[in-house]
N, C-alpha and C. Protein backbone atom coordinates (compact mmCIF):
# COMPACT_ATOMS: atom_id res chain seq x y z
N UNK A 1 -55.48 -10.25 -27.92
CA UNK A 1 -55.30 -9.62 -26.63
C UNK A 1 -55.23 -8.11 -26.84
N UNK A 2 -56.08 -7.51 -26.21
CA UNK A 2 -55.74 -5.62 -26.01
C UNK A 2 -54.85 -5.16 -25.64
N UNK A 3 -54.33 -5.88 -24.24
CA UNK A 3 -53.57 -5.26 -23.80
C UNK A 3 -52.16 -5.76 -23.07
N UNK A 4 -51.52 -5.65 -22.40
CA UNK A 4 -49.92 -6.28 -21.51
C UNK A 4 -50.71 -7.25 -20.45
N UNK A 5 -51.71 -6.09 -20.24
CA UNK A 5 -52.28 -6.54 -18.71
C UNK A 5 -53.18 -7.54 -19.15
N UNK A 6 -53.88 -7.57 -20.27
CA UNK A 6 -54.82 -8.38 -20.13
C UNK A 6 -54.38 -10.46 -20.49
N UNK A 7 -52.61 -9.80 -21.07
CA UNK A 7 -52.29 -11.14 -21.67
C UNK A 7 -51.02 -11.50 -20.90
N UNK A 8 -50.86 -11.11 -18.93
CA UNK A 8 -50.27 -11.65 -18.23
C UNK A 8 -51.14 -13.18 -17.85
N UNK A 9 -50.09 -13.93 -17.61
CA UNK A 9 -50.46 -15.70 -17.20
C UNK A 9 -50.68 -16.13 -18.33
N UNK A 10 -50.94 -15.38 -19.71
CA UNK A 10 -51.33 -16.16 -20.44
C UNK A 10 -49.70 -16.18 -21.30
N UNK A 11 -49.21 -17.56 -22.02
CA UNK A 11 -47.85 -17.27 -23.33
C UNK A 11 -48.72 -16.61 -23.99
N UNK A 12 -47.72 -15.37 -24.73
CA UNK A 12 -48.07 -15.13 -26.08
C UNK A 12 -46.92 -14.70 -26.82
N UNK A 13 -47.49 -14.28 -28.52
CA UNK A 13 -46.22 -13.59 -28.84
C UNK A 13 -46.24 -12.09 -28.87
N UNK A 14 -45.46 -11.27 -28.78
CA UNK A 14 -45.76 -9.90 -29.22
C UNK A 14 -44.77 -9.69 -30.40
N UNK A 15 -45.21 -8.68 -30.87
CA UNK A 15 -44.39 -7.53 -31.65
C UNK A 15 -43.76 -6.53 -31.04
N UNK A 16 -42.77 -5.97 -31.36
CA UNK A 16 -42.11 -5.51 -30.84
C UNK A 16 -41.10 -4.55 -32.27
N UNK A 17 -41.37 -2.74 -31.63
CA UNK A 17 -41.06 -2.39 -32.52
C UNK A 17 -39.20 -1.50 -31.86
N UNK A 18 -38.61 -1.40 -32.86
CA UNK A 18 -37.03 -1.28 -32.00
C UNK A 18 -36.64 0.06 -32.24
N UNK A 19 -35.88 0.52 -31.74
CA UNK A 19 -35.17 1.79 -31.71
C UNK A 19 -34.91 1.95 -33.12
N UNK A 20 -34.44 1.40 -34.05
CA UNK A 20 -34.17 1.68 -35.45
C UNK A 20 -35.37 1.38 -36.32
N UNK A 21 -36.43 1.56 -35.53
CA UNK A 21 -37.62 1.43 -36.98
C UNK A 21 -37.99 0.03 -37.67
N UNK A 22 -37.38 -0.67 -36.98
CA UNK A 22 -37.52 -2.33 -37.61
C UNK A 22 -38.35 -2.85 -36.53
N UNK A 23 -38.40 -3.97 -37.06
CA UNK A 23 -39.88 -5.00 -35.82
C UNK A 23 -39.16 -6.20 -35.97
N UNK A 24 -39.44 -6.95 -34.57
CA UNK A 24 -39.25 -8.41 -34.40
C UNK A 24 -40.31 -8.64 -33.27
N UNK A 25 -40.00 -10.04 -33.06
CA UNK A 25 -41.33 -10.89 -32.15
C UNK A 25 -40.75 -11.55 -31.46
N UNK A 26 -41.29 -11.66 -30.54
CA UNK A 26 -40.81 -12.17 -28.92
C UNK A 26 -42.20 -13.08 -28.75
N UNK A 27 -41.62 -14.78 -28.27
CA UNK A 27 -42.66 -15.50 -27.41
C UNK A 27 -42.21 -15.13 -26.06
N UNK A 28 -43.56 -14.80 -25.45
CA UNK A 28 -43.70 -14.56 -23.89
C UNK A 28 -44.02 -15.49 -22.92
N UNK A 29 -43.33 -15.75 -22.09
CA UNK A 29 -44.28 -17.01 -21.20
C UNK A 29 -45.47 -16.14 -20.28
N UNK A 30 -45.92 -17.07 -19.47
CA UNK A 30 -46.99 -16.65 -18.61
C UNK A 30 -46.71 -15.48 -17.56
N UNK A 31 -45.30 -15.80 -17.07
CA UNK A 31 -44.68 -14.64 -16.12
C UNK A 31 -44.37 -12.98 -16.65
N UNK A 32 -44.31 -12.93 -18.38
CA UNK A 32 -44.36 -11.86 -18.43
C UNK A 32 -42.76 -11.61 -19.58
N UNK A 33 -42.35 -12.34 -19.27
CA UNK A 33 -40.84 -12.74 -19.58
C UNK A 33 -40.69 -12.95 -21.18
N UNK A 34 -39.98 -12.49 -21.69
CA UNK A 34 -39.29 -13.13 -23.28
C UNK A 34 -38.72 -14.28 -23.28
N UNK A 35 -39.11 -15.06 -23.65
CA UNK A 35 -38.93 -16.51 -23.59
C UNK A 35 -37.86 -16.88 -25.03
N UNK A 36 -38.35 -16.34 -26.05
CA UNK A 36 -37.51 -16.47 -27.32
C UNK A 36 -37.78 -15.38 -28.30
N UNK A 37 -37.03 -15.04 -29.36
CA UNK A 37 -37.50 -14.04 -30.17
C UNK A 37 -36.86 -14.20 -31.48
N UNK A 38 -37.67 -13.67 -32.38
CA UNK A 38 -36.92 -13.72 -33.92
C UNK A 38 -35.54 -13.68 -33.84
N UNK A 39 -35.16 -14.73 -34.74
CA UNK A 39 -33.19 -14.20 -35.24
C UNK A 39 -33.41 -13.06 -36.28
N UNK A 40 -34.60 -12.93 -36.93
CA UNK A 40 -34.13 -11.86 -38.26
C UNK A 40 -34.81 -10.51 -37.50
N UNK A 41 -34.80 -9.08 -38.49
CA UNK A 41 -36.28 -8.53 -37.91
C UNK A 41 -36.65 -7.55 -39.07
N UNK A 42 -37.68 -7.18 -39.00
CA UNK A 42 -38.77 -7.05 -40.11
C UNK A 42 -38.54 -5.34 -40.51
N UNK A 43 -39.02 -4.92 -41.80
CA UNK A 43 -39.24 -3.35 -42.07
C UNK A 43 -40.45 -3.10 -41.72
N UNK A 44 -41.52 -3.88 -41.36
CA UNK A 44 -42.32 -3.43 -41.33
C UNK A 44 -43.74 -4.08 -40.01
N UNK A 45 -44.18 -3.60 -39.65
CA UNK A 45 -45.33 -4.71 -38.18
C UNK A 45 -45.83 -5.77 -38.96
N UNK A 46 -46.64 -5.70 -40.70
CA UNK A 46 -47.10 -6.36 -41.26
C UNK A 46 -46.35 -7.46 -41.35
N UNK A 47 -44.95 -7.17 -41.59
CA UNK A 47 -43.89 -8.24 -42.19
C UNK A 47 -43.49 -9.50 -40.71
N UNK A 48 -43.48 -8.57 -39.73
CA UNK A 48 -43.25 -9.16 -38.48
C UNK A 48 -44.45 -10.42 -38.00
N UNK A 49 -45.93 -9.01 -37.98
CA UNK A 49 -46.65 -10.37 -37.78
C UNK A 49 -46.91 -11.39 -38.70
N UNK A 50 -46.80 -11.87 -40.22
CA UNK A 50 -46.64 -12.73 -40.79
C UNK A 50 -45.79 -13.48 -40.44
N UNK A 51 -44.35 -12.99 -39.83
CA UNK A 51 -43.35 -14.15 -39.39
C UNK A 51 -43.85 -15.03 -38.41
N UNK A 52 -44.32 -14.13 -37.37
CA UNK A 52 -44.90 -14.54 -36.23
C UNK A 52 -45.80 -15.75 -36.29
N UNK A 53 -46.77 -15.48 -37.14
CA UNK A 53 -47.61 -16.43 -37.57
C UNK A 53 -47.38 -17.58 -37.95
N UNK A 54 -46.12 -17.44 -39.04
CA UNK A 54 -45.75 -18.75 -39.76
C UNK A 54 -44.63 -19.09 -38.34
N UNK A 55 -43.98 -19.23 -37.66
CA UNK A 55 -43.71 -19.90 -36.84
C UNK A 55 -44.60 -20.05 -35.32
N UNK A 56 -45.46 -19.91 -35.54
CA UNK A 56 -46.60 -20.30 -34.73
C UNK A 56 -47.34 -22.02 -35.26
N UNK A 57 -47.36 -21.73 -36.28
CA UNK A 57 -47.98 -23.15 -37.41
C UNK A 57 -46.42 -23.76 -36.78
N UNK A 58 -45.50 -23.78 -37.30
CA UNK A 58 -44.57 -24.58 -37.19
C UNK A 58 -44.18 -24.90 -35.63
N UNK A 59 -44.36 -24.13 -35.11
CA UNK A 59 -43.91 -24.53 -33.27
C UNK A 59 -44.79 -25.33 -32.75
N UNK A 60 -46.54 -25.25 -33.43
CA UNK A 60 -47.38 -26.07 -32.84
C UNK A 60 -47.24 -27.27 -33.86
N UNK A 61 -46.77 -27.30 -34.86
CA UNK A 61 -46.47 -28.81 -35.65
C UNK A 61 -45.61 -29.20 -35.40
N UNK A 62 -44.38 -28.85 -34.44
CA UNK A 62 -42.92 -29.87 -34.89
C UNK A 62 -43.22 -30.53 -33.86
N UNK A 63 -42.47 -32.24 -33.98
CA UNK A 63 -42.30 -33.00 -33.41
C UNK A 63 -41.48 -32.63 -32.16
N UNK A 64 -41.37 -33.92 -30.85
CA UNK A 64 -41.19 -33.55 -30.00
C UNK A 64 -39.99 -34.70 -30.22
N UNK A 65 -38.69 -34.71 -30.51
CA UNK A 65 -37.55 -35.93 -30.19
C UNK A 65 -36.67 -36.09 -29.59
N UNK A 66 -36.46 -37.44 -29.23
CA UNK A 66 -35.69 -37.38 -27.85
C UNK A 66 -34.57 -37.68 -27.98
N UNK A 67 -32.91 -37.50 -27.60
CA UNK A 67 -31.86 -38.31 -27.74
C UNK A 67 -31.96 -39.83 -27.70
């Protein structure tokens, strides 16, 4: 995605860089909204989007279980 605008309606994740120079990642829903975001956060965008990634594989692999 290019841009904010171009990846409203759609989930995604972003990066997100913070007042202290560190990065974390936020899943977005369709409305625009932070839906969830890293517990840790990164030194670096590279480091971030690798996290990002590897819990992308894992959010679309885990099982779905029920009480």
């Amino acid at each position: 995605m290019r841009s904010d605008e171009e990846a409203r309606g759609v989930a995604h994740f972003q990066v997100v860089r913070q007042s202290d120079g560190r990065y974390h990642w936020q899943l977005v829903n369709p409305h625009g909204t932070p839906a969830a975001r890293s517990t840790d956060t990164y030194a670096t965008e590279d480091e971030a989007v690798a996290a990002v990634e590897q819990a992308r594989r894992l959010i679309g692999e885990a099982p779905i279980t029920r009480p």
